[in-house]
Protein backbone atom coordinates (compact mmCIF):
# COMPACT_ATOMS: atom_id res chain seq x y z
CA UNK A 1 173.24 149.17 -152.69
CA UNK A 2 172.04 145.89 -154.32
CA UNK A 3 172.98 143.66 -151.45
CA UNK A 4 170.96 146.43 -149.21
CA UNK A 5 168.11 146.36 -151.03
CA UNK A 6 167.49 142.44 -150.77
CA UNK A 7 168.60 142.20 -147.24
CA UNK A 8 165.82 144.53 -146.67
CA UNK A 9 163.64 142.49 -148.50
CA UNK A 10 164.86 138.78 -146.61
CA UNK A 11 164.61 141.11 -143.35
CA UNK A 12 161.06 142.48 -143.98
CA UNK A 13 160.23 138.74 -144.87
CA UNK A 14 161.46 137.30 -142.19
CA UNK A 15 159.65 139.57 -139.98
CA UNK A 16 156.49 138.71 -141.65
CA UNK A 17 156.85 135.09 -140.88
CA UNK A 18 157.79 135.62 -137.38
CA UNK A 19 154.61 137.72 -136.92
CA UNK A 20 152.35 135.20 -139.29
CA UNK A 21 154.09 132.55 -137.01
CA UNK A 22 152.42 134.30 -133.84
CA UNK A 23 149.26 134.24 -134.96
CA UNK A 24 149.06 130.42 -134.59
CA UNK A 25 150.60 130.44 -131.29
CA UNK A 26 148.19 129.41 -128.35
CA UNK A 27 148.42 130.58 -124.57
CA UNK A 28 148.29 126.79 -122.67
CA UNK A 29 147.70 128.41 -119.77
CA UNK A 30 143.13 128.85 -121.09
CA UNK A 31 141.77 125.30 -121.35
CA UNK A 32 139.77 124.73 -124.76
CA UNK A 33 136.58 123.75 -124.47
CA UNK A 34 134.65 122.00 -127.47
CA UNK A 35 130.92 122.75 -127.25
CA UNK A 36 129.62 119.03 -128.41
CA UNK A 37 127.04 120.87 -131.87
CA UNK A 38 130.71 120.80 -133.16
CA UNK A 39 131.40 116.83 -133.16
CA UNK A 40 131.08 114.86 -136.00
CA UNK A 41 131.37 111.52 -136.66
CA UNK A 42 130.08 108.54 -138.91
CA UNK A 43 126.88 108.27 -137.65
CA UNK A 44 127.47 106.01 -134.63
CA UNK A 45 128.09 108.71 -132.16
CA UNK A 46 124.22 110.01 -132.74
CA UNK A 47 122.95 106.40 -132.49
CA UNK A 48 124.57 106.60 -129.19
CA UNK A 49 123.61 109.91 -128.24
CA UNK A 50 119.35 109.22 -129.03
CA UNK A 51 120.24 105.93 -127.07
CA UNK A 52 120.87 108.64 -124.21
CA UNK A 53 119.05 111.59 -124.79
CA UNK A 54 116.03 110.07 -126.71
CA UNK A 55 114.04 112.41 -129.05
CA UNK A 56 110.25 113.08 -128.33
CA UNK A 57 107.62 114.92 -130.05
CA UNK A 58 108.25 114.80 -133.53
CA UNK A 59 105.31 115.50 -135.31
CA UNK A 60 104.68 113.38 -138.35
CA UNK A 61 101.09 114.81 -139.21
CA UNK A 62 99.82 118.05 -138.54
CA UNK A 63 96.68 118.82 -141.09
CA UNK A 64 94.76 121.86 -139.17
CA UNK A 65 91.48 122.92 -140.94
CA UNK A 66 91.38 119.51 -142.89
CA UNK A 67 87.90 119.72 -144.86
CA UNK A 68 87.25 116.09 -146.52
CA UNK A 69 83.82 116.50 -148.94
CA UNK A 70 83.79 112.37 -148.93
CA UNK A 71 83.16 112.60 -145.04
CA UNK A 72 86.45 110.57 -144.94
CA UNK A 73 90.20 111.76 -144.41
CA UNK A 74 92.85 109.69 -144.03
CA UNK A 75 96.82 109.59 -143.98
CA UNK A 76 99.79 107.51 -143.20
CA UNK A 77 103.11 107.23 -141.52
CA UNK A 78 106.19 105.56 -141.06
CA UNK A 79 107.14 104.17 -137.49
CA UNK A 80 110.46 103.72 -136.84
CA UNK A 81 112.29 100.65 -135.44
CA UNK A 82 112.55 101.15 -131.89
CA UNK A 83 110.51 104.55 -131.56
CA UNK A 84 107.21 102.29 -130.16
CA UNK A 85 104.92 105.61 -129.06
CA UNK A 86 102.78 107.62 -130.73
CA UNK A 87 100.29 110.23 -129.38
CA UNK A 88 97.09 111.07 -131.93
CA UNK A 89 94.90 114.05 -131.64
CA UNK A 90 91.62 115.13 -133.58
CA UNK A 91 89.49 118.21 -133.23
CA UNK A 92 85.95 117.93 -134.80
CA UNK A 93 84.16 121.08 -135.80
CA UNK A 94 82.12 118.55 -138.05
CA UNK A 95 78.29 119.12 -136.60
CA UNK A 96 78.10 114.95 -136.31
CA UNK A 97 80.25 112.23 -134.34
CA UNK A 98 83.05 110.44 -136.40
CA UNK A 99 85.17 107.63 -135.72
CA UNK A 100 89.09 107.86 -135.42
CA UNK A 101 90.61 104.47 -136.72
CA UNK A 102 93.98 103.89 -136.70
CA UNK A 103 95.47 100.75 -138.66
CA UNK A 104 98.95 98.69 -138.09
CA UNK A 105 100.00 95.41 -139.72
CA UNK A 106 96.53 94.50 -140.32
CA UNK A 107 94.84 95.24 -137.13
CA UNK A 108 93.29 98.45 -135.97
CA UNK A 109 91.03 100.14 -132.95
CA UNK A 110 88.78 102.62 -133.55
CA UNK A 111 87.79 105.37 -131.52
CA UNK A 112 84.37 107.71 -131.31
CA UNK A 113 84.55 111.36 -131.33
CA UNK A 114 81.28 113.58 -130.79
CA UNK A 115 80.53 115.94 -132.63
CA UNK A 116 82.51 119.63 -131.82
CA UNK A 117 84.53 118.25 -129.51
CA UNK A 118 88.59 116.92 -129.56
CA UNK A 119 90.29 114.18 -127.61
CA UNK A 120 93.92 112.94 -127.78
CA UNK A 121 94.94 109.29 -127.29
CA UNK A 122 98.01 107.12 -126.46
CA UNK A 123 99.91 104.20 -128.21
CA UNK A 124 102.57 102.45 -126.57
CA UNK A 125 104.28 99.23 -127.62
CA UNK A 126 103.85 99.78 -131.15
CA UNK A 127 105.22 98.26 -134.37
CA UNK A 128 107.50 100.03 -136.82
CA UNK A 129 106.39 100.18 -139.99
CA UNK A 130 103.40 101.86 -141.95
CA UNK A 131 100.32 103.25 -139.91
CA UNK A 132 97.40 104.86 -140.84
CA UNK A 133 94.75 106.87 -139.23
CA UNK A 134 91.39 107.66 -140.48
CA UNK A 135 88.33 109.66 -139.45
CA UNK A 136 85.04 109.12 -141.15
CA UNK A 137 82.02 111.39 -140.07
CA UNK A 138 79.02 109.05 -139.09
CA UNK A 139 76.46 110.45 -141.77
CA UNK A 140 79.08 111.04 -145.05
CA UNK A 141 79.03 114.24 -144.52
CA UNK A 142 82.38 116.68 -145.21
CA UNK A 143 84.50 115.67 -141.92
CA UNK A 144 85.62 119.38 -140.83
CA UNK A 145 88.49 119.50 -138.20
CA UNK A 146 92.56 118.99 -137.17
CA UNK A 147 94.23 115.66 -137.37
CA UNK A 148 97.34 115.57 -135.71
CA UNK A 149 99.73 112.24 -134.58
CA UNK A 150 103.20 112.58 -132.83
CA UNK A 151 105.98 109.84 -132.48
CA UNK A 152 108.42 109.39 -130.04
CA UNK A 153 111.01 106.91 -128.65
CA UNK A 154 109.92 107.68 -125.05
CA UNK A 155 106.67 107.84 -122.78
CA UNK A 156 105.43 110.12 -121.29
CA UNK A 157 105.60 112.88 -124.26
């Protein structure tokens, strides 16, 4: 009755492992795909990949409804080695023109904006490091508007 009672037991285990066993088993007959959002690697593989597939339109500033009482706003970024565009845009509400500067390594271009109107400009060929753009109403008054600038590794946007 003993010996029954653990050959049951090395029987009903053995037929667990068999069926656990099963589980694992794969039909070769399906090919596997692997979707490439499930590679990883050291970090070499995505230098490659932006090499290839470069990425555009990331947004670095985006201050909508920026009210400045000094007439002046300003803000900086950080362009990247290699990513040589950038794309600036400013909307002025303010009721007087103002003049969109933007500075890098020392030199800079300014731009004029009338007053309650918007323009967006290019940049290619630019530097990596830090940039910064300005607008300054023409009068002091508060500068009233949205200050956006976009950087990319390719042109067009």
């Amino acid at each position: 009755m003993k010996h029954k009672k653990e050959l049951s037991v090395l029987l009903l285990g053995a037929t667990l492992i068999i069926g656990a066993s099963s589980v694992f088993a794969s039909d070769h007959s399906t090919p596997i795909t692997v979707s490439s959002e499930s590679i990883t690697s050291n970090g070499s593989y995505i230098d490659e990949f932006q090499k290839i597939q470069p990425r555009i339109n990331n947004l670095v500033i985006s201050d909508s409804g920026v009210s400045m009482s000094n007439g002046t706003y300003e803000r900086t970024w950080n362009q990247p080695a290699a990513w040589s565009y950038y794309r600036f845009s400013v909307k002025n509400t303010t009721a007087t023109s103002v003049t969109v500067t933007i500075q890098e390594h020392g030199n800079s271009k300014s731009h004029t904006l009338a007053a309650n109107s918007s323009n967006t400009w290019n940049a290619a060929g630019v530097p990596a490091g830090d940039h910064t753009i300005s607008v300054t109403t023409s009068d002091g008054r508060k500068f009233t508007g949205d200050v956006a600038v976009t950087i990319s590794n390719s042109f067009p946007f």
